[in-house]
N, C-alpha and C. Protein backbone atom coordinates (compact mmCIF):
# COMPACT_ATOMS: atom_id res chain seq x y z
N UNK A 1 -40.48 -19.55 -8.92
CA UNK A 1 -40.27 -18.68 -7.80
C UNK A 1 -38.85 -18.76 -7.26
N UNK A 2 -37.84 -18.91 -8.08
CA UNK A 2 -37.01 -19.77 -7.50
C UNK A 2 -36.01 -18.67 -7.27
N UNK A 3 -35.73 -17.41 -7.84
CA UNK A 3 -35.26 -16.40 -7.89
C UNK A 3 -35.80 -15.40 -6.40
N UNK A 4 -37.17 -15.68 -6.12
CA UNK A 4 -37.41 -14.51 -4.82
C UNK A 4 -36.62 -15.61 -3.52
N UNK A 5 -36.49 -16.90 -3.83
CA UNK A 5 -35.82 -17.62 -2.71
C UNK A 5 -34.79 -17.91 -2.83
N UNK A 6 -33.74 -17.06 -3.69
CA UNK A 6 -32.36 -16.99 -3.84
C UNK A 6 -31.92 -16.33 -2.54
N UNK A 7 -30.79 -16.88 -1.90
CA UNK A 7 -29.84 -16.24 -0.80
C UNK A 7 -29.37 -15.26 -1.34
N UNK A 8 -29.10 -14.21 -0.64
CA UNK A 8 -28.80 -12.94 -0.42
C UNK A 8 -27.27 -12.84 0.06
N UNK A 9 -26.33 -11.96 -0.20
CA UNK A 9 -24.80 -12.07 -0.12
C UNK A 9 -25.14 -11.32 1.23
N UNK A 10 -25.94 -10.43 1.62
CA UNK A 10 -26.49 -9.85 3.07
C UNK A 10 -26.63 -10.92 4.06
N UNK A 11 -27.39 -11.75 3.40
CA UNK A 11 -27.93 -12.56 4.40
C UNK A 11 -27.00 -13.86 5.12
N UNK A 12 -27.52 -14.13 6.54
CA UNK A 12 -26.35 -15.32 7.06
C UNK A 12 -26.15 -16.46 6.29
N UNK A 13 -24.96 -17.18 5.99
CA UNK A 13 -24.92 -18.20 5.62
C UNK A 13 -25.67 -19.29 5.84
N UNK A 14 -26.85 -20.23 5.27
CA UNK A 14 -27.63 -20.64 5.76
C UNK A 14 -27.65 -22.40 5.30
N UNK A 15 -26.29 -22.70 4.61
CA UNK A 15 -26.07 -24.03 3.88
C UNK A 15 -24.51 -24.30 4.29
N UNK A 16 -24.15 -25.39 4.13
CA UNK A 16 -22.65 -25.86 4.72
C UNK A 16 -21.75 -25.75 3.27
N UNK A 17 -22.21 -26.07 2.18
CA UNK A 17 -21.91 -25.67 0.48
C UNK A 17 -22.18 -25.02 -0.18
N UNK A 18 -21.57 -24.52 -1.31
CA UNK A 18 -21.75 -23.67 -1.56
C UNK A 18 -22.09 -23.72 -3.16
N UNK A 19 -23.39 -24.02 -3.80
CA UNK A 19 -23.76 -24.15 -4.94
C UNK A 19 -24.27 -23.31 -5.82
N UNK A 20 -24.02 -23.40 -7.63
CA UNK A 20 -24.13 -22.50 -8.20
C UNK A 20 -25.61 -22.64 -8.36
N UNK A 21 -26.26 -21.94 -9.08
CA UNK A 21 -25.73 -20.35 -9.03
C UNK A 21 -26.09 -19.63 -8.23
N UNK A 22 -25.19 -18.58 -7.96
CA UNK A 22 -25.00 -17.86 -6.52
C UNK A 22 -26.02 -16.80 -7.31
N UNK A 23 -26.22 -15.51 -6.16
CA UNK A 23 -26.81 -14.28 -6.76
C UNK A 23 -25.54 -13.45 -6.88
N UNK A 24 -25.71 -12.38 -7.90
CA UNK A 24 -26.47 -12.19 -8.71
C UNK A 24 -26.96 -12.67 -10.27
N UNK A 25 -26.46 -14.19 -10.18
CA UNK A 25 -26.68 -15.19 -11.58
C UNK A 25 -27.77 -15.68 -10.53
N UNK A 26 -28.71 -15.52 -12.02
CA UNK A 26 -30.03 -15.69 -11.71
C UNK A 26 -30.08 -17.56 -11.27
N UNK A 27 -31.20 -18.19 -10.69
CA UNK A 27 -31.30 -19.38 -11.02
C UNK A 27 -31.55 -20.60 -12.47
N UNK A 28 -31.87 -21.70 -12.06
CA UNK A 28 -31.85 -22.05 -13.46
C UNK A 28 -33.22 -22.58 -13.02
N UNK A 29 -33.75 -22.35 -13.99
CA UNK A 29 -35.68 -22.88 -14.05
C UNK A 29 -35.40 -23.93 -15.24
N UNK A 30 -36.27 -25.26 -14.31
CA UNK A 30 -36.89 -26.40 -14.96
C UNK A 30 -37.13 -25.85 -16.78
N UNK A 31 -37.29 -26.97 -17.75
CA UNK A 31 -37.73 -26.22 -18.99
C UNK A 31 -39.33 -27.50 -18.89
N UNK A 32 -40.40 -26.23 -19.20
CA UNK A 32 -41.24 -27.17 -19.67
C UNK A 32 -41.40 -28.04 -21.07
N UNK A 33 -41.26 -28.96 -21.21
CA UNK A 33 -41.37 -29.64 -22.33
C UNK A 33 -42.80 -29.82 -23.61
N UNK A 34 -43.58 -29.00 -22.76
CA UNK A 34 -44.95 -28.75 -23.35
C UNK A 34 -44.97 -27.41 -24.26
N UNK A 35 -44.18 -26.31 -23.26
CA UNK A 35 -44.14 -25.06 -23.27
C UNK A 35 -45.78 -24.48 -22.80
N UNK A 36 -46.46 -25.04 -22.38
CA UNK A 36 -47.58 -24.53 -21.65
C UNK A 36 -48.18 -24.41 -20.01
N UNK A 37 -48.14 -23.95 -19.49
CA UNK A 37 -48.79 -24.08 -17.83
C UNK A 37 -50.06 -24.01 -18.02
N UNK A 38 -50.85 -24.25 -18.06
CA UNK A 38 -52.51 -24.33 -17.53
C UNK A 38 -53.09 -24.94 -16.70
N UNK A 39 -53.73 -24.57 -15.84
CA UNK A 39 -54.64 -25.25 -15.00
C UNK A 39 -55.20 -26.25 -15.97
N UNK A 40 -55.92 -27.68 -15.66
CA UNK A 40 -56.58 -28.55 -16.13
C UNK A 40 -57.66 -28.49 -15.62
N UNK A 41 -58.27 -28.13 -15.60
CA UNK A 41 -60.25 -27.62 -14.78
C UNK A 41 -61.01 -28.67 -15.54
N UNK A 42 -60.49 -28.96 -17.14
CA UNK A 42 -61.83 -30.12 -16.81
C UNK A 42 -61.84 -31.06 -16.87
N UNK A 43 -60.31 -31.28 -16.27
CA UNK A 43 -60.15 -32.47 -16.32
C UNK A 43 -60.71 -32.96 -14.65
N UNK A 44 -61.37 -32.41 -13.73
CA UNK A 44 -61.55 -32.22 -13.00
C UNK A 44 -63.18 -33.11 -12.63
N UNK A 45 -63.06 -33.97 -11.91
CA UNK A 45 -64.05 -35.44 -11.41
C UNK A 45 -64.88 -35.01 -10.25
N UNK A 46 -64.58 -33.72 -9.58
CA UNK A 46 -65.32 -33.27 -8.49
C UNK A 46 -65.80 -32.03 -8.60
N UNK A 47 -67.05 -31.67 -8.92
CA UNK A 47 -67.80 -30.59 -9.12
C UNK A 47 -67.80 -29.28 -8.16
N UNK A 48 -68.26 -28.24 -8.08
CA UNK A 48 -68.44 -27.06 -7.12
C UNK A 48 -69.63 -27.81 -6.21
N UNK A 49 -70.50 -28.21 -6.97
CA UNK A 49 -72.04 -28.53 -6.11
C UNK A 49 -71.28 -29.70 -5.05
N UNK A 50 -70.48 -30.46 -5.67
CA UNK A 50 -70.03 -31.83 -5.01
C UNK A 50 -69.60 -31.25 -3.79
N UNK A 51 -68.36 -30.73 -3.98
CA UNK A 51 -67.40 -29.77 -2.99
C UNK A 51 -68.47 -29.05 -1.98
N UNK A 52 -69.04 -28.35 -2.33
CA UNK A 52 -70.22 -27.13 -1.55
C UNK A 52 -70.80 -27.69 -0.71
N UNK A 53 -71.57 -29.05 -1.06
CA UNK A 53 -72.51 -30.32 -0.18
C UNK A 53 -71.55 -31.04 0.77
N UNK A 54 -70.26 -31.27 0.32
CA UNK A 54 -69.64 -31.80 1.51
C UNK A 54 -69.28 -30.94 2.21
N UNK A 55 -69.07 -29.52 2.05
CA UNK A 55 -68.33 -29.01 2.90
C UNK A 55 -69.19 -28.10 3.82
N UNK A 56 -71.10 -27.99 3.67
CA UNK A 56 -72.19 -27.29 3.90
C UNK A 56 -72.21 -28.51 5.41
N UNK A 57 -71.62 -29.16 5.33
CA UNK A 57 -71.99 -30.04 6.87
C UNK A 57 -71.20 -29.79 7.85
N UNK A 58 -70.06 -29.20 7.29
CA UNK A 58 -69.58 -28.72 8.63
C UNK A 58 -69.79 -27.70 9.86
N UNK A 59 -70.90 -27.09 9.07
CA UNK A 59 -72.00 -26.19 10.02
C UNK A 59 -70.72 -24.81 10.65
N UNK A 60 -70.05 -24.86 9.58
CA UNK A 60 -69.13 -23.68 9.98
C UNK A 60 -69.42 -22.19 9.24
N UNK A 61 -68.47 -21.05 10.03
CA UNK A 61 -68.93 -19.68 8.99
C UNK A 61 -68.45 -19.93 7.68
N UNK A 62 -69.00 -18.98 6.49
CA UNK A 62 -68.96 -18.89 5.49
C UNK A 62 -67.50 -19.57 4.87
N UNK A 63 -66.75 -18.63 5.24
CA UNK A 63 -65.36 -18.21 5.03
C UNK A 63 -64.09 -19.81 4.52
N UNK A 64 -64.80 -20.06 6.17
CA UNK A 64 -64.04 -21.80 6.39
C UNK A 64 -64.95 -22.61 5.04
N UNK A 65 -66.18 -22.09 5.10
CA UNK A 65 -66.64 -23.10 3.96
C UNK A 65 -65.64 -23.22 2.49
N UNK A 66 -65.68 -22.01 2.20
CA UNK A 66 -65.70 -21.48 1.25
C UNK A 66 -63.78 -21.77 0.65
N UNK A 67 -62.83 -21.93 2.03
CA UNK A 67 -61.67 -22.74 1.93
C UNK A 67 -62.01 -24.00 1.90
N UNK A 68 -62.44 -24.43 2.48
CA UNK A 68 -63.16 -26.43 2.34
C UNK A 68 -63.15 -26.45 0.70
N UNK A 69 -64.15 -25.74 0.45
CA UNK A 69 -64.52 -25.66 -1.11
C UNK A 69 -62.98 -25.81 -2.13
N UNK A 70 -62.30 -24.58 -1.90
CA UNK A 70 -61.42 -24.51 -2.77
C UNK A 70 -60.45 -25.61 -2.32
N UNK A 71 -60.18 -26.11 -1.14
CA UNK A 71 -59.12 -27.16 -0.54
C UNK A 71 -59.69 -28.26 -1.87
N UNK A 72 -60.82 -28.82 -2.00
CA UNK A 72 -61.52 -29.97 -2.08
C UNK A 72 -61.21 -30.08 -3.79
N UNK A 73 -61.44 -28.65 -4.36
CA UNK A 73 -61.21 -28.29 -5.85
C UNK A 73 -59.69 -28.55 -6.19
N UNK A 74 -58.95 -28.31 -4.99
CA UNK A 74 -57.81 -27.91 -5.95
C UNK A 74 -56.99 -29.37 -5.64
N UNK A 75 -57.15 -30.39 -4.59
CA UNK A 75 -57.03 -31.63 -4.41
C UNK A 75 -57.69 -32.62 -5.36
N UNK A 76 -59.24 -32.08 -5.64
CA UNK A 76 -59.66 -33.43 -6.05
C UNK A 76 -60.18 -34.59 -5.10
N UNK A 77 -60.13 -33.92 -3.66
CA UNK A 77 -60.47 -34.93 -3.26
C UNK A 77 -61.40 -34.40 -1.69
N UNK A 78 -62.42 -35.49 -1.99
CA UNK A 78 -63.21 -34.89 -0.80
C UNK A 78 -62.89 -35.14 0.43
N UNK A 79 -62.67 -35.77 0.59
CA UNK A 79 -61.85 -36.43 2.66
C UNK A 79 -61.18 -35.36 2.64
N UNK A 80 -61.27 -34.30 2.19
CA UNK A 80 -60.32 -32.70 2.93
C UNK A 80 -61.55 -32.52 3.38
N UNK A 81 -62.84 -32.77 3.36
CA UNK A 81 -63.20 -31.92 4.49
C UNK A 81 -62.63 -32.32 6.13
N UNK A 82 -62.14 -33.35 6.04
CA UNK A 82 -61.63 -33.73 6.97
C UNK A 82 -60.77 -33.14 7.98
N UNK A 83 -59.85 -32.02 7.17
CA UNK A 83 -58.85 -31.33 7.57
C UNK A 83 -59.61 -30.35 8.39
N UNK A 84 -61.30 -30.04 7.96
CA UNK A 84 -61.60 -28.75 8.51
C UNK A 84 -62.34 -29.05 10.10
């Protein structure tokens, strides 16, 4: 994403230096050494049912559940219901 959060020659100066690369030279992106991005899903130790049961106690609307859920999935870890 490193290109939509490139400074703008419009925009105020927003750094005390001034480092390459400027726009309109694009940025330089990391190289993956795999050459693959994938989600790892199964590598994954905490189930939907797991996630769903902890997060069915918070006696909240759907919605909030249903972020609990995905918070819990995409952490790995259940003490996020905590956050809710």
């Amino acid at each position: 994403f490193g290109d939509e959060w490139q400074v703008l020659p419009s925009e105020p100066k927003i750094f005390h230096e001034v480092a390459h690369p400027q726009f309109p030279e694009l940025c330089i992106k990391p190289e993956d050494p795999r050459g693959e991005r994938k989600r790892r899903l199964a590598e994954s130790t905490i189930s939907i049912e797991q996630a769903e049961a902890a997060c069915a106690m918070l006696n909240k609307d759907l919605l909030t559940i249903k972020d609990c859920v995905y918070d819990i999935l995409a952490t790995q870890d259940l003490d996020m219901v905590g956050a809710f």
